[in-house]
C-alpha atoms as a PDB file:
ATOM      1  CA  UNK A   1      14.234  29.944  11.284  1.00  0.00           C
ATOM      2  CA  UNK A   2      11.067  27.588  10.760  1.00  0.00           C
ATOM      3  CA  UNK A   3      11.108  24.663   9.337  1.00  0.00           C
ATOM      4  CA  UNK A   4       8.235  23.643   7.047  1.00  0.00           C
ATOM      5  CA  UNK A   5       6.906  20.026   7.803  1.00  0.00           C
ATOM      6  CA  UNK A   6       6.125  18.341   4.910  1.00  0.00           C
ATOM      7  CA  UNK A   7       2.604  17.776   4.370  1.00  0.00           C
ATOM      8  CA  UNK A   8       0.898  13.967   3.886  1.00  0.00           C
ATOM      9  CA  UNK A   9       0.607  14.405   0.194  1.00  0.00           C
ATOM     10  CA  UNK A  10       4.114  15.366  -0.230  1.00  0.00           C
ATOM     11  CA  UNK A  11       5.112  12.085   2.503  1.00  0.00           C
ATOM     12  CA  UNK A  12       2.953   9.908   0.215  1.00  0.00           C
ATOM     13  CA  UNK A  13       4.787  11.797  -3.089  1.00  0.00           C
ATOM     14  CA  UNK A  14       8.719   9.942  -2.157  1.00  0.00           C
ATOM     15  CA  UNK A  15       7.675   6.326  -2.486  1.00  0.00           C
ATOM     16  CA  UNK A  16       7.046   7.429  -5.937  1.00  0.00           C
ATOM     17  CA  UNK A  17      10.041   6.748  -8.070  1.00  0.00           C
ATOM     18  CA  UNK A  18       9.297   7.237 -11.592  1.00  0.00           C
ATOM     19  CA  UNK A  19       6.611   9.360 -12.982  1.00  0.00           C
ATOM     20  CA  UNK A  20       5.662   8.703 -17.067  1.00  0.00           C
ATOM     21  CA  UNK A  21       3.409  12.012 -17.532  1.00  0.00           C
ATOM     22  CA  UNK A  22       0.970  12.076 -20.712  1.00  0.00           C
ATOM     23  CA  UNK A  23       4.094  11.329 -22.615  1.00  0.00           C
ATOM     24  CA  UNK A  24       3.831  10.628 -26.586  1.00  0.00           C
ATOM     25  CA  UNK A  25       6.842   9.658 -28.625  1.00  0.00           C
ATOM     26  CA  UNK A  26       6.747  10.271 -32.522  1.00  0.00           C
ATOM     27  CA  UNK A  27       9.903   9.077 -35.063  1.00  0.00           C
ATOM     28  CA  UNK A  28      10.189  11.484 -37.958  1.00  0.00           C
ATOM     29  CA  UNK A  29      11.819  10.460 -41.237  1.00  0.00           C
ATOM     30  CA  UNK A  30      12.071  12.543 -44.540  1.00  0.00           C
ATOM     31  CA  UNK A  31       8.981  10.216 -45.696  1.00  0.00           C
ATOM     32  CA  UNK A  32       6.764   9.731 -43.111  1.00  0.00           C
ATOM     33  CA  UNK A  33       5.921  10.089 -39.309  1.00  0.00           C
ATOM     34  CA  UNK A  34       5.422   7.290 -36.850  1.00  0.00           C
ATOM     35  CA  UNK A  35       3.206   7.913 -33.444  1.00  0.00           C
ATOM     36  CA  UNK A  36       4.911   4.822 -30.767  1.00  0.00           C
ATOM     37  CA  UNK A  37       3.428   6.353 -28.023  1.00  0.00           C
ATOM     38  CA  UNK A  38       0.319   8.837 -27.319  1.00  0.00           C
ATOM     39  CA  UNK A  39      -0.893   9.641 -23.761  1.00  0.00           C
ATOM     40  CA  UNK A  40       1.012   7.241 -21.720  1.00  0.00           C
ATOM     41  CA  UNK A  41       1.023   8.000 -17.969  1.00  0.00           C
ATOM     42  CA  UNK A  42       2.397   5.174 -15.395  1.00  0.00           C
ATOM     43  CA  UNK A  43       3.644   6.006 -11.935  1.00  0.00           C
ATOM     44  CA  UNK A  44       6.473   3.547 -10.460  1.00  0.00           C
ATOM     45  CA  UNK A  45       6.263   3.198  -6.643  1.00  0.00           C
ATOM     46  CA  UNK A  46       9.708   2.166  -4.585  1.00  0.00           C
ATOM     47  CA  UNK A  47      10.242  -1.185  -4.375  1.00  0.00           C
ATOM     48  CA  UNK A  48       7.606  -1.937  -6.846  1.00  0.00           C
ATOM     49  CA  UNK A  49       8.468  -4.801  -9.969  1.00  0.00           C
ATOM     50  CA  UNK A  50       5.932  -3.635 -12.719  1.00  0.00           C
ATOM     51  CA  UNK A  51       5.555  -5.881 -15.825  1.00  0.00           C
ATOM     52  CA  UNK A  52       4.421  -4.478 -18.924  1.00  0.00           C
ATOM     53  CA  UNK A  53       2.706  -6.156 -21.789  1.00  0.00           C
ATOM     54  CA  UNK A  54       1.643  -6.105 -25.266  1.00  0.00           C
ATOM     55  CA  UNK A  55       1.181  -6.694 -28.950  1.00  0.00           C
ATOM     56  CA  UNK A  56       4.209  -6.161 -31.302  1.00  0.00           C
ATOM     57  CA  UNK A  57       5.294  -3.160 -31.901  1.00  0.00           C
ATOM     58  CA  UNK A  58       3.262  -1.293 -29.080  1.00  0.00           C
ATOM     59  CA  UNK A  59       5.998   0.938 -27.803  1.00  0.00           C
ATOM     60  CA  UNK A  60       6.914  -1.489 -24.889  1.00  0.00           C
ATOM     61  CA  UNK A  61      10.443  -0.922 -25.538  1.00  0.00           C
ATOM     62  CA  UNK A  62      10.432   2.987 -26.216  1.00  0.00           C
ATOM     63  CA  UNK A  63       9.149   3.172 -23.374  1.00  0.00           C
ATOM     64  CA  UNK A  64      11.227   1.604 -21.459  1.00  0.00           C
ATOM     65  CA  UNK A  65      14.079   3.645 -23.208  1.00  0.00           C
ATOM     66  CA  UNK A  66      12.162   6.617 -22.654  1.00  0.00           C
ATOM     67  CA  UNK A  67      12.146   6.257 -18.804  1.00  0.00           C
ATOM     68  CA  UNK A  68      16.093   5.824 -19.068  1.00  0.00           C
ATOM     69  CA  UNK A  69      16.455   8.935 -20.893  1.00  0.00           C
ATOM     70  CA  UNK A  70      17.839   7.381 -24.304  1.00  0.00           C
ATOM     71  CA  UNK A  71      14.923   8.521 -26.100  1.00  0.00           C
ATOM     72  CA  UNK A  72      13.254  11.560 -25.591  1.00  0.00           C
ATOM     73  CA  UNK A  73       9.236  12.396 -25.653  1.00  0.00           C
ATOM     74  CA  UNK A  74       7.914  14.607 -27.594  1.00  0.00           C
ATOM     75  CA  UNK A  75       5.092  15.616 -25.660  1.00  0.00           C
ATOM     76  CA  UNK A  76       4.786  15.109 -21.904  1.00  0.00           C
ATOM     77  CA  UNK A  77       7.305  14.173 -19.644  1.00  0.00           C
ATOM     78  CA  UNK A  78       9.141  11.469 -17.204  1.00  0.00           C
ATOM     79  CA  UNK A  79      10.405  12.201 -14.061  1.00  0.00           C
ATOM     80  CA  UNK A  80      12.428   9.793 -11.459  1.00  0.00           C
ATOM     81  CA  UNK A  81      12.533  10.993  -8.128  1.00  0.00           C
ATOM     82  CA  UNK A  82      10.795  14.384  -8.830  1.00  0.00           C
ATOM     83  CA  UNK A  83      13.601  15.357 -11.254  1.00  0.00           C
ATOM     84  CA  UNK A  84      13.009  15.010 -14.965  1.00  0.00           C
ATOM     85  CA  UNK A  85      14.665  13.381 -17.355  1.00  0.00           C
ATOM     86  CA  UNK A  86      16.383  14.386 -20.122  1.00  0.00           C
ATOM     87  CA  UNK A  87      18.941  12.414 -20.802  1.00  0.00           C
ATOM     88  CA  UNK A  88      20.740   9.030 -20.166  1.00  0.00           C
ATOM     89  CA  UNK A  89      20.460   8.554 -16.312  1.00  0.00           C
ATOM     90  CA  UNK A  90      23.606   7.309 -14.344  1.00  0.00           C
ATOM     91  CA  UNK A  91      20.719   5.912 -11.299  1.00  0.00           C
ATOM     92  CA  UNK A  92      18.524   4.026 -13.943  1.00  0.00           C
ATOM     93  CA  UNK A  93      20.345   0.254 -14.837  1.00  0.00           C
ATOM     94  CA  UNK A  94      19.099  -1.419 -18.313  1.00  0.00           C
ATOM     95  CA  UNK A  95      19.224  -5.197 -19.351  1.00  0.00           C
ATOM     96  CA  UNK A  96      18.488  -5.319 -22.934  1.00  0.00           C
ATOM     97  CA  UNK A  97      17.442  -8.666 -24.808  1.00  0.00           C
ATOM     98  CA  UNK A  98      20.865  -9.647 -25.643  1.00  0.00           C
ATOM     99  CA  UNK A  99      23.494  -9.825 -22.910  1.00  0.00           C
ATOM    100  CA  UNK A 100      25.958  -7.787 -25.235  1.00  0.00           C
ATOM    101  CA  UNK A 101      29.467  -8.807 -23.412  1.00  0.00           C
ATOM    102  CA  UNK A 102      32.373  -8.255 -24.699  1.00  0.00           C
ATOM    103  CA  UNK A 103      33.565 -11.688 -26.049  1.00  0.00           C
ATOM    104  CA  UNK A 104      36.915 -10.727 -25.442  1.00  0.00           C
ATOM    105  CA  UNK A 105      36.346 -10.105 -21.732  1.00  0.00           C
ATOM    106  CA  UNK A 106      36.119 -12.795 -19.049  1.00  0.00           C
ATOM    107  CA  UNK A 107      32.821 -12.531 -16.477  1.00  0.00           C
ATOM    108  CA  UNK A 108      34.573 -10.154 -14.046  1.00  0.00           C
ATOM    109  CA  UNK A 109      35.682  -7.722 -16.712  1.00  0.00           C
ATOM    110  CA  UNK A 110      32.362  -7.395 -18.275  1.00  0.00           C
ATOM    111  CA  UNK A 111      30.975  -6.716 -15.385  1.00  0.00           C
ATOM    112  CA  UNK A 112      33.812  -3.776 -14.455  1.00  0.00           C
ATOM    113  CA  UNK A 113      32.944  -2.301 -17.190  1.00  0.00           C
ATOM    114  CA  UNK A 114      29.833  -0.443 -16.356  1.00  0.00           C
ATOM    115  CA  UNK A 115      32.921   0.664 -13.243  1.00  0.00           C
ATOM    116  CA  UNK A 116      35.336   1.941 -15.968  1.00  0.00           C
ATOM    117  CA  UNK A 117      32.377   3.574 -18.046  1.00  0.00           C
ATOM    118  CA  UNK A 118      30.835   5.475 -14.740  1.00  0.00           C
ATOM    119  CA  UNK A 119      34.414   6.675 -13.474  1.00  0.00           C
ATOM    120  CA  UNK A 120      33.321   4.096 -10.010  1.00  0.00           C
ATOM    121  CA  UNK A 121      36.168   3.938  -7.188  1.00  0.00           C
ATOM    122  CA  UNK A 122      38.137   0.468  -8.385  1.00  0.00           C
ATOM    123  CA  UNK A 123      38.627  -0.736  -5.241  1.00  0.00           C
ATOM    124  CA  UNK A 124      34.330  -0.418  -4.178  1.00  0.00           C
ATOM    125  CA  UNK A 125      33.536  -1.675  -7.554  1.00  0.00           C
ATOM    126  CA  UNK A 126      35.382  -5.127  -7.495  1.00  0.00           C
ATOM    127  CA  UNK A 127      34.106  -5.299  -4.306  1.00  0.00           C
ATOM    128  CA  UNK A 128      30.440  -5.149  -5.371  1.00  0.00           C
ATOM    129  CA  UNK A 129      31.297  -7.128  -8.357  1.00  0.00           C
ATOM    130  CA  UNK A 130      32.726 -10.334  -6.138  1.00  0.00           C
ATOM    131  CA  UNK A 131      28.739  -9.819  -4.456  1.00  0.00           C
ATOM    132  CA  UNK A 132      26.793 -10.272  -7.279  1.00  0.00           C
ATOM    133  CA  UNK A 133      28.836 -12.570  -8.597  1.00  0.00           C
ATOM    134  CA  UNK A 134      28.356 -14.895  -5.631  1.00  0.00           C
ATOM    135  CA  UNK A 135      24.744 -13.754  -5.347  1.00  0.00           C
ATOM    136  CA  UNK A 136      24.047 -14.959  -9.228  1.00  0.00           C
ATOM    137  CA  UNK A 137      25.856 -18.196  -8.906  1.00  0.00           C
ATOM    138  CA  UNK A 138      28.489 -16.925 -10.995  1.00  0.00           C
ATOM    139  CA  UNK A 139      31.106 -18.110  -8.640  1.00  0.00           C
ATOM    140  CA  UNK A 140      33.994 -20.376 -10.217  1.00  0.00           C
ATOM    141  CA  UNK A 141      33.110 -18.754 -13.462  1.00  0.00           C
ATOM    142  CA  UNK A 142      34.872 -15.200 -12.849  1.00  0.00           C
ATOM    143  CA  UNK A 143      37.399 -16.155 -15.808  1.00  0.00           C
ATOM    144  CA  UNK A 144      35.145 -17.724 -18.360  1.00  0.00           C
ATOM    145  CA  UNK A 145      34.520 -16.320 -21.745  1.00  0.00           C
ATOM    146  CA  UNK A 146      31.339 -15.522 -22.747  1.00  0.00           C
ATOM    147  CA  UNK A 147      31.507 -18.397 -25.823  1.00  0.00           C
ATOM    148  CA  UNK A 148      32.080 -21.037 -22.470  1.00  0.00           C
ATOM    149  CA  UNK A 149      29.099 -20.025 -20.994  1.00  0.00           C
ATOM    150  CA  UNK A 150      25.362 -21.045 -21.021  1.00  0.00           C
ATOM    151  CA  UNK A 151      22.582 -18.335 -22.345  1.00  0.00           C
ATOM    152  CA  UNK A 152      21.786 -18.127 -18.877  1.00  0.00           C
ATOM    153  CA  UNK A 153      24.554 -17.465 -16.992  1.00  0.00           C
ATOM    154  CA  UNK A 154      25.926 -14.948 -20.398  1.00  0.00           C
ATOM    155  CA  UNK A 155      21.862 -13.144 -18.818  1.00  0.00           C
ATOM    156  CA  UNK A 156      22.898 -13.674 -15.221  1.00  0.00           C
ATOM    157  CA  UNK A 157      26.468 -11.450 -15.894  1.00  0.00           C
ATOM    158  CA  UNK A 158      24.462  -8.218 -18.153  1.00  0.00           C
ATOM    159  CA  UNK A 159      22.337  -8.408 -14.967  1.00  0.00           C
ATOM    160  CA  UNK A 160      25.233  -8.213 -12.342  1.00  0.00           C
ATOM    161  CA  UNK A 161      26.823  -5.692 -15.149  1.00  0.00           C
ATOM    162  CA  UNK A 162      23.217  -3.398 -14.627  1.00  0.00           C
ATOM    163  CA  UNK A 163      23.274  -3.550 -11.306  1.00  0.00           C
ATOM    164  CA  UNK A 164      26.780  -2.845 -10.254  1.00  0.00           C
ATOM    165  CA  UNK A 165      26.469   0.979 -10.324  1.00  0.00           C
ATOM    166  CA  UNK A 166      23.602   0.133  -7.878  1.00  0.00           C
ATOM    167  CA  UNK A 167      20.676   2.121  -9.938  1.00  0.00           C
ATOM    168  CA  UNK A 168      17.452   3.209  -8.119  1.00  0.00           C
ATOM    169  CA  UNK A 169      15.578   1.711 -10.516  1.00  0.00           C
ATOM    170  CA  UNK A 170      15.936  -1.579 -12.761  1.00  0.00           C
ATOM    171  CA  UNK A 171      14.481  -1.946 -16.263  1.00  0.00           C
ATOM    172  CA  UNK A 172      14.650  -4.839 -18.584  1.00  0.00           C
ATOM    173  CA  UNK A 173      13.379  -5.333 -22.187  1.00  0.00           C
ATOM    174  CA  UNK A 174      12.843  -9.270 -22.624  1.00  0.00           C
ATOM    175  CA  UNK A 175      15.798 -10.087 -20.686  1.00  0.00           C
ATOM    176  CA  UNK A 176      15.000 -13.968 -20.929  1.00  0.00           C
ATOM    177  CA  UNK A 177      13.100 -14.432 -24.410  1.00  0.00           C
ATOM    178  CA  UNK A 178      15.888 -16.174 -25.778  1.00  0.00           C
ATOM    179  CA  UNK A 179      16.687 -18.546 -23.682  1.00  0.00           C
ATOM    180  CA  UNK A 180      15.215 -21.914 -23.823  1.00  0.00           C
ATOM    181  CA  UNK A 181      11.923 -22.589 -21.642  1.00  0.00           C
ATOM    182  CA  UNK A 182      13.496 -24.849 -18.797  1.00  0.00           C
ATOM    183  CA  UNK A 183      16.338 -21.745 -18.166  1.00  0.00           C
ATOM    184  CA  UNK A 184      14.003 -19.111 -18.534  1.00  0.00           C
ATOM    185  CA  UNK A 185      12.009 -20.349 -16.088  1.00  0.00           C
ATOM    186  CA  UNK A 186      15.032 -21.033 -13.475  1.00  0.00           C
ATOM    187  CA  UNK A 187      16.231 -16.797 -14.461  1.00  0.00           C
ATOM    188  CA  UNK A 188      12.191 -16.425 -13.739  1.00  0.00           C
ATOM    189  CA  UNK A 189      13.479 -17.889  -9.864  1.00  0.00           C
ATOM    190  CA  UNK A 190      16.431 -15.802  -9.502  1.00  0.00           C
ATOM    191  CA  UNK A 191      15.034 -12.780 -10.674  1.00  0.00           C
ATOM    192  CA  UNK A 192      12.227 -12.860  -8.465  1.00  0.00           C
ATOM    193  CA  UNK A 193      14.928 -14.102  -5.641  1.00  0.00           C
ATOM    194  CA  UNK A 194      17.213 -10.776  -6.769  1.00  0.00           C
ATOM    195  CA  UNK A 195      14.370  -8.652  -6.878  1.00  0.00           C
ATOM    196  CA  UNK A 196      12.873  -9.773  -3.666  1.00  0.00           C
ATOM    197  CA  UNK A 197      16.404  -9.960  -1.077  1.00  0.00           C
ATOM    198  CA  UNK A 198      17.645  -6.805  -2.701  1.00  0.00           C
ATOM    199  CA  UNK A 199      14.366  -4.864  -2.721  1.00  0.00           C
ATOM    200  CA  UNK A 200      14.896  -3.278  -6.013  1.00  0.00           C
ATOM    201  CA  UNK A 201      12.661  -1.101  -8.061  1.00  0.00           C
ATOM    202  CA  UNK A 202      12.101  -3.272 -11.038  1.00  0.00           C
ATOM    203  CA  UNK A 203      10.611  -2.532 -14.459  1.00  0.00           C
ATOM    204  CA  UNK A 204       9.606  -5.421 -17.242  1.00  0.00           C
ATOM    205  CA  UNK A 205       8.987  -5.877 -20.737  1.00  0.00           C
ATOM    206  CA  UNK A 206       7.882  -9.465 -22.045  1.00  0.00           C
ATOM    207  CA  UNK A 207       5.739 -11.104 -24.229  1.00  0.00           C
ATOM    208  CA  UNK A 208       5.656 -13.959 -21.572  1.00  0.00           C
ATOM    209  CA  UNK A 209       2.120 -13.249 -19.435  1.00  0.00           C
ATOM    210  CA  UNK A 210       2.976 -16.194 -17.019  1.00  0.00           C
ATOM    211  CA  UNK A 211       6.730 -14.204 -16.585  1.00  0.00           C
ATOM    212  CA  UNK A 212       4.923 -11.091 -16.425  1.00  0.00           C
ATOM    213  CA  UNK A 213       1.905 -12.123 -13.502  1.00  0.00           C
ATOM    214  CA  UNK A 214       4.600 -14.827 -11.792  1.00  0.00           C
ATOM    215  CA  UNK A 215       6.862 -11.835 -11.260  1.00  0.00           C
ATOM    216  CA  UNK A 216       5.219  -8.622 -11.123  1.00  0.00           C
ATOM    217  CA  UNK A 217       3.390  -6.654  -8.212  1.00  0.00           C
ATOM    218  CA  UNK A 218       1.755  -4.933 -11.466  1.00  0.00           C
ATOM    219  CA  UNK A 219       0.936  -5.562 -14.559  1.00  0.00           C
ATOM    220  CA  UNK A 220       0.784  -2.934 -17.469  1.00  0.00           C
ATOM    221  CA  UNK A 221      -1.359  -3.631 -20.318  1.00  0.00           C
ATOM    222  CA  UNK A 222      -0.801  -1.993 -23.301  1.00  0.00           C
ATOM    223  CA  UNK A 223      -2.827  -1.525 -26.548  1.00  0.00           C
ATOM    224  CA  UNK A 224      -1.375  -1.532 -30.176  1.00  0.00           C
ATOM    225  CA  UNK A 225       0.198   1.323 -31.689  1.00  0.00           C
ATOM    226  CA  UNK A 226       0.487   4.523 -31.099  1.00  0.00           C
ATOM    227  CA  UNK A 227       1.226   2.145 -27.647  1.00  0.00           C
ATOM    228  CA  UNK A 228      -0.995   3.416 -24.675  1.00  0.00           C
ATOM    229  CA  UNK A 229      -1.977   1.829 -21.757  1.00  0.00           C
ATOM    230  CA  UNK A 230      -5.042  -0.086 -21.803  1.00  0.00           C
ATOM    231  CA  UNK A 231      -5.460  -1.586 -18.410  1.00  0.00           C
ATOM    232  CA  UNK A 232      -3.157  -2.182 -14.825  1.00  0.00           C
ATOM    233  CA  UNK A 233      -3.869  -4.849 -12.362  1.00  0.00           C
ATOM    234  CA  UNK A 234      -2.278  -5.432  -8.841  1.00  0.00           C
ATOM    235  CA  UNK A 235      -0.896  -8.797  -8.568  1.00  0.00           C
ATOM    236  CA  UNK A 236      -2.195  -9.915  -5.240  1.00  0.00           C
ATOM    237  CA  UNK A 237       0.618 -12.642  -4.169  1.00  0.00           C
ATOM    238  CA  UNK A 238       2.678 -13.235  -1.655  1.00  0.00           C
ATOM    239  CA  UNK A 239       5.922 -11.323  -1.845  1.00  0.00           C
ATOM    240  CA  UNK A 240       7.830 -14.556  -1.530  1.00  0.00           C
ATOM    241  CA  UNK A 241       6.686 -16.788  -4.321  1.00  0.00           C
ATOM    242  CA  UNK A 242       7.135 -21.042  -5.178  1.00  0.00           C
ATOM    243  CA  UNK A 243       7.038 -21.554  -8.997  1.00  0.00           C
ATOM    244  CA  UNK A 244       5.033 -24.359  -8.587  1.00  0.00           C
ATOM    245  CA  UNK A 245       2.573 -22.984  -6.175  1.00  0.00           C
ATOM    246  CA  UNK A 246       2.060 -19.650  -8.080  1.00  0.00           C
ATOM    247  CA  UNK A 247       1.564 -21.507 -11.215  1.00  0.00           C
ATOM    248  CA  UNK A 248      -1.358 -23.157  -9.576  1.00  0.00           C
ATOM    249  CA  UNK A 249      -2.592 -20.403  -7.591  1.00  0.00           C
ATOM    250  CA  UNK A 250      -6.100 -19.096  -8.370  1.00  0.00           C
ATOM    251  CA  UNK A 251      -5.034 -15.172  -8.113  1.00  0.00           C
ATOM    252  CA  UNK A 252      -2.103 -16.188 -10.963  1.00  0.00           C
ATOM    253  CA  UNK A 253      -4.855 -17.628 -13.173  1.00  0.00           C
ATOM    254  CA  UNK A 254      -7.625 -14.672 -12.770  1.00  0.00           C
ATOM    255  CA  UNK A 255      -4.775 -11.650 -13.666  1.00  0.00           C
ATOM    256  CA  UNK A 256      -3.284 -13.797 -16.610  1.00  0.00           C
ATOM    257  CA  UNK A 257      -6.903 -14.749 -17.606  1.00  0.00           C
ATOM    258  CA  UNK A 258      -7.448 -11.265 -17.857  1.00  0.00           C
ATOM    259  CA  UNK A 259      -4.379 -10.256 -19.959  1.00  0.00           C
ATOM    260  CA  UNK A 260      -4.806 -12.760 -22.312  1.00  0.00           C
ATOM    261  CA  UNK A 261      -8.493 -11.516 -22.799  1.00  0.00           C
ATOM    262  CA  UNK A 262      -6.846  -8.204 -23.588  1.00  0.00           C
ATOM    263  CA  UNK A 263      -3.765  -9.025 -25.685  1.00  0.00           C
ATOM    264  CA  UNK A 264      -6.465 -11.192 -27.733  1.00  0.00           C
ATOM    265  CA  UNK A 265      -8.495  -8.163 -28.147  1.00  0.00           C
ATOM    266  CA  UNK A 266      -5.782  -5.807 -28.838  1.00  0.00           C
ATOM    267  CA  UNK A 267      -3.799  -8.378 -31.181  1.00  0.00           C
ATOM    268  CA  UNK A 268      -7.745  -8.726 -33.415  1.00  0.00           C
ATOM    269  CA  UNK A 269      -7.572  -4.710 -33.793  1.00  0.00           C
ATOM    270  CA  UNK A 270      -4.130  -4.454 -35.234  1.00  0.00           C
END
């Protein structure tokens, strides 16, 4: 029997994770219709961190939702690797804007819990749990309550929580936008630490454009609603980056330059 080789295009095709096809998302109610989304289309490479921006109440967040499967489209479609979705993924992790533990559960159990919700061998999950726990800094605070601990380190356990199923693709809707600037700027550090050692496939929401261009490979601009995507720049940084030095870099300043030129546009049409 012969084998087909696979052709270039279909080589080039795998390093494609998720694919957001023409998708529009409409929310009916008995009295009236709402568009969030018309015509979106955004491809996701592997090992890609996209950030996506916009005004309030652009669809930044459905969309998000709708590349996890928890909402659907109603026209077009999302696929992650090739196969569509249609429902709640078990290889897509989400970080919402509120850590949501359990206040009744110590750091280690919160994080098992994504283990007890997936059915997870016990014995593999703990294991990955003790990692990211040491990999987040979380160490000496396995046993603390969620009312002992700072808004940053209640973020840094929902993220280890996300991640312990090992998803092939991150997403996070303002993870940090309520924490105060000094910490959100040290979970800017680690995330971009996380994202970078662990070479995960991350996507972004903020309202932040210095958290979106500091972190992202990519940045998603979108218009206001129905949300679609006005414009997508490469960010052209070193995949290692300083705070300090990024801050002050000129590439930084030309991409969030540009952003802010388009949010201001966007935000004077709503």
């Amino acid at each position: 029997m012969t084998v087909a080789t696979p052709s270039p295009s279909t080589a080039v095709e795998t390093d494609t994770l998720v694919n957001v096809d023409d998708i529009t998302i409409q929310f009916d109610t008995k009295k009236s219709s709402v568009v969030a989304l018309r015509g979106v289309s955004l491809q996701i490479q592997r090992g890609e961190f996209i950030a996506i921006v916009g005004p309030s109440g652009c669809g930044k967040s459905t969309l998000l939702r709708a590349i996890s499967g928890i909402t659907p489209t109603t026209e077009g479609s999302v696929s992650l690797r090739g196969d569509q979705v249609v429902g709640p993924r078990q290889d897509v992790g989400f970080v919402f804007q509120r850590p949501a533990l359990m206040p009744w559960r110590d750091v280690r159990r919160n994080i098992l819990l994504q283990a007890e919700m997936r059915g997870m061998d016990r014995a593999e999950a703990r294991e990955r749990c003790e990692d990211l726990i040491q990999f987040t800094g979380l160490t000496g605070f396995e046993k603390s309550l969620p009312h002992q601990l700072s808004g940053g380190m209640q973020q840094r356990a929902a993220l280890c929580r996300s991640l312990l199923h090992q998803p092939d693709v991150l997403l996070m809707d303002e993870p940090f936008g309520a924490l105060d600037a000094l910490t959100r700027e040290k979970m800017n550090v680690e995330m971009q630490r996380m994202w970078r050692e662990r070479d995960m496939t991350s996507a972004l929401v903020t309202h932040s454009v210095a958290e979106a261009v500091y972190l992202a490979t990519r940045v998603v601009v979108m218009g206001a609603r129905p949300g679609h995507v006005v414009e997508e720049f490469t960010v052209n940084l070193p995949r290692e980056r300083d705070y300090e030095e990024t801050m002050e870099d000129p590439e930084f300043h030309r991409v969030a330059g540009r952003v802010r030129e388009l949010l201001g546009s966007a935000s004077s049409h709503e």
